[in-house]
PDB file of N, CA and C in Angstrom:
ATOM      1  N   UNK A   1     -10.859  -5.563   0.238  1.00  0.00           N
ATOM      2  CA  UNK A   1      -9.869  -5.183  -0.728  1.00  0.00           C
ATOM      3  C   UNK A   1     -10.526  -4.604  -1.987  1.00  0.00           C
ATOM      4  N   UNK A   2     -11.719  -5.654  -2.526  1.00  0.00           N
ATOM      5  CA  UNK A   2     -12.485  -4.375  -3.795  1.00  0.00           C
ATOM      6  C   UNK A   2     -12.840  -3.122  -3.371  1.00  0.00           C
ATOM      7  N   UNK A   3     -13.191  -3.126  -2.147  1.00  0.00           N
ATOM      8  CA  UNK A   3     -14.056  -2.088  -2.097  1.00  0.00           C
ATOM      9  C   UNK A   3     -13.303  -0.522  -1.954  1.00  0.00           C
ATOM     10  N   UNK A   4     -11.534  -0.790  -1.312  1.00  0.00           N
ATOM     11  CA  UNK A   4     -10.670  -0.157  -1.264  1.00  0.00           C
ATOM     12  C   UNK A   4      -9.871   0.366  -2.550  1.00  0.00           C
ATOM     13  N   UNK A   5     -10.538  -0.449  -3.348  1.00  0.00           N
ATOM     14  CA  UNK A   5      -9.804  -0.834  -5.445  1.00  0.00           C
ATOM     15  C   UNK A   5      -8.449  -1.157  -5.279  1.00  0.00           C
ATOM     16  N   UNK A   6      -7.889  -1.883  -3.672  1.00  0.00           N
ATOM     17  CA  UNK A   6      -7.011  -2.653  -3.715  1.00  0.00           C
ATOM     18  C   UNK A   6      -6.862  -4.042  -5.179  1.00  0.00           C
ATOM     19  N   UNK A   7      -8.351  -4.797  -5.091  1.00  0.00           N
ATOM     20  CA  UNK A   7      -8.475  -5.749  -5.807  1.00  0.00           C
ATOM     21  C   UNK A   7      -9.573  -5.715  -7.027  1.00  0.00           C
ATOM     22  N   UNK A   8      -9.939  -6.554  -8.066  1.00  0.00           N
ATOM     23  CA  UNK A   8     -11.140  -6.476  -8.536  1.00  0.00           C
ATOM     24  C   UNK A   8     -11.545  -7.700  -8.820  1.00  0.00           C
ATOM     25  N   UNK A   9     -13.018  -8.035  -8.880  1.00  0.00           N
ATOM     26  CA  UNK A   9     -13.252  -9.485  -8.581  1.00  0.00           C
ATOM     27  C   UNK A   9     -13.148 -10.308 -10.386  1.00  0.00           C
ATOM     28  N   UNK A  10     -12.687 -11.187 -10.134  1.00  0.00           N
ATOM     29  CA  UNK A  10     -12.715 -12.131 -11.300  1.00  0.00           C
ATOM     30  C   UNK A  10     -13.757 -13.498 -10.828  1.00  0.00           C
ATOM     31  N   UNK A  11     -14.199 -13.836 -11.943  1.00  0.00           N
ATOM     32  CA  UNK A  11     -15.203 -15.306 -11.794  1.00  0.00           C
ATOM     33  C   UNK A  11     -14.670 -16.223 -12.646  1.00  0.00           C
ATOM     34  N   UNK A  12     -14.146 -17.084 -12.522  1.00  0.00           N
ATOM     35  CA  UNK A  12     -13.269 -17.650 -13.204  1.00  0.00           C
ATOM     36  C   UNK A  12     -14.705 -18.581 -13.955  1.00  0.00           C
ATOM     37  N   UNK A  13     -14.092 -18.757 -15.370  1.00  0.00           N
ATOM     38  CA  UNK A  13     -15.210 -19.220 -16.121  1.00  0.00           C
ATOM     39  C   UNK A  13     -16.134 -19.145 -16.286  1.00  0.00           C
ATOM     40  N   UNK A  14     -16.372 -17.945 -15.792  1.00  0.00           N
ATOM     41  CA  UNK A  14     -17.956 -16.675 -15.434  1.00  0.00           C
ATOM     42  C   UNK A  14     -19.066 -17.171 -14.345  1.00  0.00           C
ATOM     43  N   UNK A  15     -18.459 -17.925 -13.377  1.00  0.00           N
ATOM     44  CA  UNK A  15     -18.939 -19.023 -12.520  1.00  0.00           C
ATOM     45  C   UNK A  15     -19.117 -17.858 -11.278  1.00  0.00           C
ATOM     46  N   UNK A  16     -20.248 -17.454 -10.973  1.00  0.00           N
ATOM     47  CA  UNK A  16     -20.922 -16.134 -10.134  1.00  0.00           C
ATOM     48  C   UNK A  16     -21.192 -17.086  -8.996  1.00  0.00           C
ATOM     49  N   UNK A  17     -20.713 -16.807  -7.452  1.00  0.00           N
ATOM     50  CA  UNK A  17     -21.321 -17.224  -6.450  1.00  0.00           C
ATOM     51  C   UNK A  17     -21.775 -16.214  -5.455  1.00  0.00           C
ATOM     52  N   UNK A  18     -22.421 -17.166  -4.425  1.00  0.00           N
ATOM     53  CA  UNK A  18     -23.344 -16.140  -3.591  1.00  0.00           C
ATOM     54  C   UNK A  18     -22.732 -14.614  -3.197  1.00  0.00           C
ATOM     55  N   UNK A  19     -21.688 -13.971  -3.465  1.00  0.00           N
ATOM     56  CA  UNK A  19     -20.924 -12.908  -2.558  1.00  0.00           C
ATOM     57  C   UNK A  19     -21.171 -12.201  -4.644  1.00  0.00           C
ATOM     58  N   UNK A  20     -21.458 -12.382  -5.722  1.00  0.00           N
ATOM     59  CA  UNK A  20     -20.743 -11.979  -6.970  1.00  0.00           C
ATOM     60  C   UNK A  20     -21.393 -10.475  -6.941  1.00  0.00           C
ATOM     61  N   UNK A  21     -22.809 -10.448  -6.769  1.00  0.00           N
ATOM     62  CA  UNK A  21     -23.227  -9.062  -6.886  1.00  0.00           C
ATOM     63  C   UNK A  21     -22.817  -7.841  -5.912  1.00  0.00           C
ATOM     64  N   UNK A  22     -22.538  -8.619  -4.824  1.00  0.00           N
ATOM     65  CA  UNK A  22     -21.693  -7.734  -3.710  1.00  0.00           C
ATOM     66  C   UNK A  22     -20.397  -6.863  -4.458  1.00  0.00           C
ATOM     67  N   UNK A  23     -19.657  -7.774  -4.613  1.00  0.00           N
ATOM     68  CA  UNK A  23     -18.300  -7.618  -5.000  1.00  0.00           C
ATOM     69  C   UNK A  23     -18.550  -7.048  -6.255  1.00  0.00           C
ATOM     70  N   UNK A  24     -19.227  -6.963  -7.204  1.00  0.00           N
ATOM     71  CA  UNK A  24     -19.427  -6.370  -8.464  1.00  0.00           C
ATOM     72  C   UNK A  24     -20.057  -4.602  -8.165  1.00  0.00           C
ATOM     73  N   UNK A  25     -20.537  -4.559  -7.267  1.00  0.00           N
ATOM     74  CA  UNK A  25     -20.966  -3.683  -6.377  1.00  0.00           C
ATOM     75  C   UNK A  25     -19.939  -2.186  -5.948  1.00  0.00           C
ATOM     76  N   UNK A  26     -19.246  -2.997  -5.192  1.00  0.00           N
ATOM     77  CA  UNK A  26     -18.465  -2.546  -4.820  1.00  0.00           C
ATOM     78  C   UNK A  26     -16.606  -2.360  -5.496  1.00  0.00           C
ATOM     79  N   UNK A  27     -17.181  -3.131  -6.287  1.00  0.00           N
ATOM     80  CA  UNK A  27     -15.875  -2.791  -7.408  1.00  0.00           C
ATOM     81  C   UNK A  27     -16.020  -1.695  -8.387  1.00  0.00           C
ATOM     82  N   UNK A  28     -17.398  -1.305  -8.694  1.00  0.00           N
ATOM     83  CA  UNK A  28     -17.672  -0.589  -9.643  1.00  0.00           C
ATOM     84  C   UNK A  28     -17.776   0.837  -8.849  1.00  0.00           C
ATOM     85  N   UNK A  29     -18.478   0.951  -7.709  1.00  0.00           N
ATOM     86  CA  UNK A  29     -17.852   1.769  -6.453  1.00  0.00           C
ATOM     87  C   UNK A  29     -16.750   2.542  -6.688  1.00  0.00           C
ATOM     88  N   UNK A  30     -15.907   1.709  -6.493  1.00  0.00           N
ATOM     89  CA  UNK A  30     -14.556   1.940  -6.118  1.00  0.00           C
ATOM     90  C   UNK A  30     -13.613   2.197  -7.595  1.00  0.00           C
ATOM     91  N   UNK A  31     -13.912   1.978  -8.685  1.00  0.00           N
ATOM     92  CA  UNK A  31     -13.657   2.228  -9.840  1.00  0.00           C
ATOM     93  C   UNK A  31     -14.055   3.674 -10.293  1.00  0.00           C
ATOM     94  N   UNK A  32     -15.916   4.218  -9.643  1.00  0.00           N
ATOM     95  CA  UNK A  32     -15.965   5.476 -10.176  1.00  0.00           C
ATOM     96  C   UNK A  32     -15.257   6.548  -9.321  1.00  0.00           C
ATOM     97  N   UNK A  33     -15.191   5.836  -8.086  1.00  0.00           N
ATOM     98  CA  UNK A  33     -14.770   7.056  -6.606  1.00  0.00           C
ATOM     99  C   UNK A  33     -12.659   6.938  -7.245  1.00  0.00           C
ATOM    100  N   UNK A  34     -12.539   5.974  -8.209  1.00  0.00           N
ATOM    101  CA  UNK A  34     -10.875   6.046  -8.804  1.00  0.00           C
ATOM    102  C   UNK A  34     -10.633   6.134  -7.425  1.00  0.00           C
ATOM    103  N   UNK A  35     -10.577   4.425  -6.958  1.00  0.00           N
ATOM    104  CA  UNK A  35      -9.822   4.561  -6.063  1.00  0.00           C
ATOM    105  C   UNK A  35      -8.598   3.136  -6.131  1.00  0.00           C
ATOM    106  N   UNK A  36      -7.714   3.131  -5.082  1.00  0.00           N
ATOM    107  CA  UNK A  36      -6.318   2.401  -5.216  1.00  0.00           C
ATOM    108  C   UNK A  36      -6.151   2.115  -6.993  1.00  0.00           C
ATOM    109  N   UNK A  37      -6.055   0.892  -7.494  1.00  0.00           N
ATOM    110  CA  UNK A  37      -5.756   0.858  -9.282  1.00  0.00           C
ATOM    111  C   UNK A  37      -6.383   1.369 -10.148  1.00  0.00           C
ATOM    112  N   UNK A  38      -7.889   1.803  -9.495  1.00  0.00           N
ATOM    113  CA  UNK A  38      -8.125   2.535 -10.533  1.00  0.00           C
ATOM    114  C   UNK A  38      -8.002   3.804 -10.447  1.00  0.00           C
ATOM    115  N   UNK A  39      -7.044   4.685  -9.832  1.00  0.00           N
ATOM    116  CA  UNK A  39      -6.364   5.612  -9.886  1.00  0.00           C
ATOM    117  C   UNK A  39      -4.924   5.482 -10.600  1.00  0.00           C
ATOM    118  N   UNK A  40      -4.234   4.392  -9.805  1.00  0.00           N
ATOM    119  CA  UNK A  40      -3.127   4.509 -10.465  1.00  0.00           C
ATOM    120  C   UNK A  40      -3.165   3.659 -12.329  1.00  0.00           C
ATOM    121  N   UNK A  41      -3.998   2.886 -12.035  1.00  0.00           N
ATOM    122  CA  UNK A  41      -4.266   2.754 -13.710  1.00  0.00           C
ATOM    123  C   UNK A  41      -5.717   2.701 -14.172  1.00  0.00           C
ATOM    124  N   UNK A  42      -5.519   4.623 -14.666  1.00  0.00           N
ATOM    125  CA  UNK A  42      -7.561   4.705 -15.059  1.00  0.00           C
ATOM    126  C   UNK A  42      -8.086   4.006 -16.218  1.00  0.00           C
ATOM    127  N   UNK A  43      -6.285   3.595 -16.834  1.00  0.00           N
ATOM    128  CA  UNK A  43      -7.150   3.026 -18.374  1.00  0.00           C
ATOM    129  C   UNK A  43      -7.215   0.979 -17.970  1.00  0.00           C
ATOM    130  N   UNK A  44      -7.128   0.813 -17.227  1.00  0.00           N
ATOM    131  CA  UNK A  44      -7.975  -0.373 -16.733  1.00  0.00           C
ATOM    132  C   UNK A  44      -9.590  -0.586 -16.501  1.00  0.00           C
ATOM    133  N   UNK A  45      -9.880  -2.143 -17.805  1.00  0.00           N
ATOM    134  CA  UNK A  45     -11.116  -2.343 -17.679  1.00  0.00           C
ATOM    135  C   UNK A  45     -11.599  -3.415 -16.916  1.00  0.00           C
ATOM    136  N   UNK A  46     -12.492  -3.050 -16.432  1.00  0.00           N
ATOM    137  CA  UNK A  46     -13.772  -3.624 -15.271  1.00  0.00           C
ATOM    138  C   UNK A  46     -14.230  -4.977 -16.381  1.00  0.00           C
ATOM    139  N   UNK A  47     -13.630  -5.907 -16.352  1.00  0.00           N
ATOM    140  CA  UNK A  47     -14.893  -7.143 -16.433  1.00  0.00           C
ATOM    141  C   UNK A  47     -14.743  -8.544 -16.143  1.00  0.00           C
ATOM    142  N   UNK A  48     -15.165  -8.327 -14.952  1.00  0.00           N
ATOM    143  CA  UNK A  48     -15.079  -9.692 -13.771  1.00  0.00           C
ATOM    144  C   UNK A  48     -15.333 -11.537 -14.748  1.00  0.00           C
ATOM    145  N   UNK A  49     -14.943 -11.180 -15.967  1.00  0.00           N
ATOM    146  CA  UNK A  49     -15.134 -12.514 -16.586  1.00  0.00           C
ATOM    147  C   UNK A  49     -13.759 -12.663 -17.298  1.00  0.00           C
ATOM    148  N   UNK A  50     -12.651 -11.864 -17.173  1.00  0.00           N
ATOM    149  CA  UNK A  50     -11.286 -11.853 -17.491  1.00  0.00           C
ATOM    150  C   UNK A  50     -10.495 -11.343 -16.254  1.00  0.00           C
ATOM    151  N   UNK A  51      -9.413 -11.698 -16.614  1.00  0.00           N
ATOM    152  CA  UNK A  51      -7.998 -11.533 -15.304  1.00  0.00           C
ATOM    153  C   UNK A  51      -7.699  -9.854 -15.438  1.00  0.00           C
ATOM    154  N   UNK A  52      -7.757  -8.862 -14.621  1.00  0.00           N
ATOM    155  CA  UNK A  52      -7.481  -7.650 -15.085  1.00  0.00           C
ATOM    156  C   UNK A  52      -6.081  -7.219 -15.044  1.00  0.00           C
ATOM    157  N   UNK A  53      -5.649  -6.557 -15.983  1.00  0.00           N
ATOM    158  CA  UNK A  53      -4.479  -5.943 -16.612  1.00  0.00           C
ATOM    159  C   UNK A  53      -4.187  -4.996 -16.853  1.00  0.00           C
ATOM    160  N   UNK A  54      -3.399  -4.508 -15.940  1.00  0.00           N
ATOM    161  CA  UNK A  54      -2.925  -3.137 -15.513  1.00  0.00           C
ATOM    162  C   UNK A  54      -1.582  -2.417 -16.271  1.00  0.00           C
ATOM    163  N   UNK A  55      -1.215  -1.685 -16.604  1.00  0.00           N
ATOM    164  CA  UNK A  55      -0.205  -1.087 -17.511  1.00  0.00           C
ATOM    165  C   UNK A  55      -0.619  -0.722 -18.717  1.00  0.00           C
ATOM    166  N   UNK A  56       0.928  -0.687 -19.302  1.00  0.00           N
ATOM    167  CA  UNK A  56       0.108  -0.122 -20.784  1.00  0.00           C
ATOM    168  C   UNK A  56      -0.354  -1.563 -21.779  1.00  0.00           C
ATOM    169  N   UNK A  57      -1.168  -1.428 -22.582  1.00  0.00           N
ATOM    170  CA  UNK A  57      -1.728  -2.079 -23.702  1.00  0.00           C
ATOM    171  C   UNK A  57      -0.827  -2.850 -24.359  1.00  0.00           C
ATOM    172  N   UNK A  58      -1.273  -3.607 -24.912  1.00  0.00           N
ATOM    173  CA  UNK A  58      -0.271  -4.799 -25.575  1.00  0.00           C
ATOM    174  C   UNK A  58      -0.903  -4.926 -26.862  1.00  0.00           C
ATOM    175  N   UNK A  59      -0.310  -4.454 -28.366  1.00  0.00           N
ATOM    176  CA  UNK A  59      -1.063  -4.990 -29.141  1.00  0.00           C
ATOM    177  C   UNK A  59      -0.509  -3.990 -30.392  1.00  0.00           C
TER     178      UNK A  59
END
């Protein structure tokens, strides 16, 4: 699913296990190739130590 930019990986409490560099890998992949959300939302940011949030901005 990351690798499709169906999904993007979160580490909850920045807690990295054996698969984290994979998936960080391949999320960032799939983020420059703008693919699945990060096409449909380019202004979504990449950082696997928060929940990602798609739409417009809040603030």
């Amino acid at each position: 699913m990351v690798a499709r930019g169906d999904a993007a990986p979160y580490f909850y409490r920045g807690t990295r296990g054996r698969y984290a560099a994979g998936l960080e890998r391949v999320a960032l992949t799939a983020r420059t190739a703008r693919l699945g959300l990060w096409r449909a939302c380019p202004a979504a940011v990449y950082d696997p130590d928060r929940a990602l949030e798609t739409g417009p901005s809040r603030g």
